[in-house]
Protein backbone atom coordinates (compact mmCIF):
# COMPACT_ATOMS: atom_id res chain seq x y z
CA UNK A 1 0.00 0.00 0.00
CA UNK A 2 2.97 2.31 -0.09
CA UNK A 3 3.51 5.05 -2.77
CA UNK A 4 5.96 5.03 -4.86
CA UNK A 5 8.30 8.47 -5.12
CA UNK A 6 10.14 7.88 -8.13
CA UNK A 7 11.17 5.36 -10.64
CA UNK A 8 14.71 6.50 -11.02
CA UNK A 9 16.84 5.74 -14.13
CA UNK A 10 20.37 5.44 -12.14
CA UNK A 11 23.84 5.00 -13.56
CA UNK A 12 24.91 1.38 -14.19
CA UNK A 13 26.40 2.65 -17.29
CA UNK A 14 24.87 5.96 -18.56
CA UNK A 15 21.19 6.51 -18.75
CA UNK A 16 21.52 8.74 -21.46
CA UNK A 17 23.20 6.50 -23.37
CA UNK A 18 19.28 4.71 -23.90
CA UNK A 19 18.09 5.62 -26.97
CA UNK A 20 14.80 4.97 -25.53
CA UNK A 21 15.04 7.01 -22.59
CA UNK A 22 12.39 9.53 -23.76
CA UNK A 23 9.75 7.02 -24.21
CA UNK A 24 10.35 4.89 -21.60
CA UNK A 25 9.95 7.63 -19.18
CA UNK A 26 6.65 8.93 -20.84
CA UNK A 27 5.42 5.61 -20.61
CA UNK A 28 5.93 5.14 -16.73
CA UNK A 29 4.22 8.74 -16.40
CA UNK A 30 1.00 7.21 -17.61
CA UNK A 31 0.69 5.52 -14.59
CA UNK A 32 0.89 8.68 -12.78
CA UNK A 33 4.10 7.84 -11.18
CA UNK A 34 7.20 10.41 -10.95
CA UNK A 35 10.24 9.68 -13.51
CA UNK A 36 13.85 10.81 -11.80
CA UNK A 37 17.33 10.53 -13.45
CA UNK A 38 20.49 10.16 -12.24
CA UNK A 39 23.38 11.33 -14.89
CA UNK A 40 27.13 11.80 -14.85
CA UNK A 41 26.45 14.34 -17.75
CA UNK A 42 28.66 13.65 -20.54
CA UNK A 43 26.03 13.88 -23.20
CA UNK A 44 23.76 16.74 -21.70
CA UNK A 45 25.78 18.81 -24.69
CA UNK A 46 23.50 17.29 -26.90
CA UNK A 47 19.89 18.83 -27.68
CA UNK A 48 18.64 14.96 -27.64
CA UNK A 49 19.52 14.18 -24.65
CA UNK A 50 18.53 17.61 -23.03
CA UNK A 51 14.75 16.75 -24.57
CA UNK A 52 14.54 13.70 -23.08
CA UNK A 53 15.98 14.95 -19.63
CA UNK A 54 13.13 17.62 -20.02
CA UNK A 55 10.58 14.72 -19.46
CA UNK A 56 11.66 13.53 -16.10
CA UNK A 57 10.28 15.25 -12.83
CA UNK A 58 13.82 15.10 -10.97
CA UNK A 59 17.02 15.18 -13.06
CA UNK A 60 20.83 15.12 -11.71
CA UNK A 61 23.89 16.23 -12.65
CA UNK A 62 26.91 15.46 -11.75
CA UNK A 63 29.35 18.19 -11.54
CA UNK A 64 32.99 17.01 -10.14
CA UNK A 65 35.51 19.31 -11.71
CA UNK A 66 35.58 21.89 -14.02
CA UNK A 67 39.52 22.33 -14.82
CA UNK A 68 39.85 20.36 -17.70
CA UNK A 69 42.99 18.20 -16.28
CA UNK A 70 41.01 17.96 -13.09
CA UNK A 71 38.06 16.46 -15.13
CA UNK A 72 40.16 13.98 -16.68
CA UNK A 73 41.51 12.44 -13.91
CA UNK A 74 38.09 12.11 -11.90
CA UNK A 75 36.07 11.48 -14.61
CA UNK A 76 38.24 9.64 -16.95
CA UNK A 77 35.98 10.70 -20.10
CA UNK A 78 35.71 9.56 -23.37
CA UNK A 79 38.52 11.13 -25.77
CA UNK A 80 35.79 13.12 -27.70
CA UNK A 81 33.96 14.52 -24.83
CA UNK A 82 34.99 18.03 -24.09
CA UNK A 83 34.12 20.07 -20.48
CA UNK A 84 33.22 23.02 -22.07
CA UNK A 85 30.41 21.48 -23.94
CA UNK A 86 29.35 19.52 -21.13
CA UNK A 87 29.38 22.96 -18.96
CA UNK A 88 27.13 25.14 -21.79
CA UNK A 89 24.75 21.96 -22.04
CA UNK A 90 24.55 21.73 -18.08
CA UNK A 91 23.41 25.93 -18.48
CA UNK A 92 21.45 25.36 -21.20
CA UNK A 93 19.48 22.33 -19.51
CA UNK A 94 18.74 24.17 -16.20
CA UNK A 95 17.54 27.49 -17.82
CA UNK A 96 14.78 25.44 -19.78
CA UNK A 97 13.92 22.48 -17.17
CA UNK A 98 10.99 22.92 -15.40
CA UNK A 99 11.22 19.99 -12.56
CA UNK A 100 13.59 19.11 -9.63
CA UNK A 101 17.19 19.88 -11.11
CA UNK A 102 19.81 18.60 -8.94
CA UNK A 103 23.94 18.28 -9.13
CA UNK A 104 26.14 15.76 -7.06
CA UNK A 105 29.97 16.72 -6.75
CA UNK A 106 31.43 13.63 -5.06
CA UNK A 107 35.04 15.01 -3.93
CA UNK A 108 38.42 12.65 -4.06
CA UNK A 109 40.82 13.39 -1.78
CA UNK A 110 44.11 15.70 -3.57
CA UNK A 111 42.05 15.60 -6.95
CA UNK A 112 39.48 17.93 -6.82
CA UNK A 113 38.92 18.77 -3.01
CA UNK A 114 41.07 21.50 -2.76
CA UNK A 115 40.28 24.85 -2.33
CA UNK A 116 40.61 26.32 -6.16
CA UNK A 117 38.93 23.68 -7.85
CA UNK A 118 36.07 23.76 -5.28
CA UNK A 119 35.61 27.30 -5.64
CA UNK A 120 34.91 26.95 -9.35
CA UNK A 121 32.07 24.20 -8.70
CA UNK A 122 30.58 26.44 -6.41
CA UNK A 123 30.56 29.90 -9.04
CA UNK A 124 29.38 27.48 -11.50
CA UNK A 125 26.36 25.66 -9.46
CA UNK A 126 25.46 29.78 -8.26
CA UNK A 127 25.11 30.43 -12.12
CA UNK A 128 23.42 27.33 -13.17
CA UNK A 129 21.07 27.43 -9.73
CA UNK A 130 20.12 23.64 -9.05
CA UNK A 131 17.45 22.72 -6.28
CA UNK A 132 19.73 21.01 -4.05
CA UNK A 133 23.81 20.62 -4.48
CA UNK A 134 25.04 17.20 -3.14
CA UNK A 135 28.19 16.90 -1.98
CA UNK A 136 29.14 13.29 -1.69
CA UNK A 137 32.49 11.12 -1.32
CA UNK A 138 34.00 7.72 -2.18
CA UNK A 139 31.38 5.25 -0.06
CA UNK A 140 31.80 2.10 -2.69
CA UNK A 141 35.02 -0.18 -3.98
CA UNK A 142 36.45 2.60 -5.93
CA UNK A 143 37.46 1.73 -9.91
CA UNK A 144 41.23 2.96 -9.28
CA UNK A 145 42.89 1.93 -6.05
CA UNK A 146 44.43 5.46 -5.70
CA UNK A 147 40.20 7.30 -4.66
CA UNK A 148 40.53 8.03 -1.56
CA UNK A 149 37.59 10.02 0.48
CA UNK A 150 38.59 13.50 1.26
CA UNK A 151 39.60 14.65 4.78
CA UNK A 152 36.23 16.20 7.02
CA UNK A 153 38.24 19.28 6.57
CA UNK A 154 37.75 19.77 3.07
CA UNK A 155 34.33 18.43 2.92
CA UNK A 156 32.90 21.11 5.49
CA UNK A 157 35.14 23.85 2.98
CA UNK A 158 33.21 22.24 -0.02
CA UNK A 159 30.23 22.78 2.08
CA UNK A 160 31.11 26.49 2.95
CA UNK A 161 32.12 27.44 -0.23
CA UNK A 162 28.58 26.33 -1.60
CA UNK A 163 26.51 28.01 1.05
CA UNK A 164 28.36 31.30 0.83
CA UNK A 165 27.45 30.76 -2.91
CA UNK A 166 23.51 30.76 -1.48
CA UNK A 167 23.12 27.06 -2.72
CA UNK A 168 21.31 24.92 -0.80
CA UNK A 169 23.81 21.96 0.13
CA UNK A 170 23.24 18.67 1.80
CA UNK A 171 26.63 16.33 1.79
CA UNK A 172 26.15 12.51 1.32
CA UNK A 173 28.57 10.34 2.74
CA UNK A 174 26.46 7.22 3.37
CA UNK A 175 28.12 7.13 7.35
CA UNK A 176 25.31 6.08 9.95
């Protein structure tokens, strides 16, 4: 007898990588039930995939670095994906979308948890203005053996910096 919130569309791969994810989110919507999608945001530089964002309720974004070199090591993208695509597509998205627009920045300790590269996220979240910024870390078997989760110190700074940004900020670190 419970409700359900959301079907969410989460990252076990890339849900924008469904070629189908347009449809198959209109089609759970019939039955009156909330569509959410989690995304690491690679493709949101394409109009496609921005369109078939638009139909989900709750959409997020991940935002971990915006220095290009920074990017690459976090990230490890695809040679032909370029940050400053992914960063106009990100604006473009969350001038048009009309639902819950989120962004998760999960910070690595000594690759993108230090102060400069933090500040950046937070001038870029201010400009884009998502609902709620996550801040999460490491909490999983990591892909490379060198993530390590950042020090509480830098956390509560990636925390700071957001707030004095006026974000609203809630950090995720899956501990009791």
């Amino acid at each position: 007898g419970e409700k359900i919130d959301y079907i969410t569309f989460v990252p076990d791969g890339e849900p924008t990588l469904d070629l189908n994810l347009g449809i198959e989110i209109e089609k759970i919507k019939k039955f009156g039930i909330k569509v959410a999608v989690i995304n690491n945001s690679s493709l949101i530089w394409r109009e496609d995939v921005r369109e078939e964002l638009m139909k989900a309720d709750w959409v997020s974004c991940k935002v971990d670095a915006l220095s290009v070199n920074v990017w690459k090591r976090i990230n490890r993208p695809f040679k032909e994906l370029n940050i400053d695509k992914i960063k106009e597509g990100i604006k473009i998205f969350s001038k048009k979308y009309k639902g819950e627009f989120v962004t998760e920045t999960m910070l690595v300790k000594g690759i993108n948890d230090g102060k400069d590269e933090i500040e950046k996220i937070g001038n870029f979240l201010k400009e884009i203005k998502p609902d709620i910024c996550y801040i999460s870390i490491p909490t999983r078997p990591p892909a490379e053996k060198w993530v390590e989760v950042p020090s509480s110190e830098s956390i509560n700074m990636a925390y700071q910096i957001f707030k004095n940004n006026n974000l609203d900020v809630e950090i995720l670190t899956g501990i009791g």
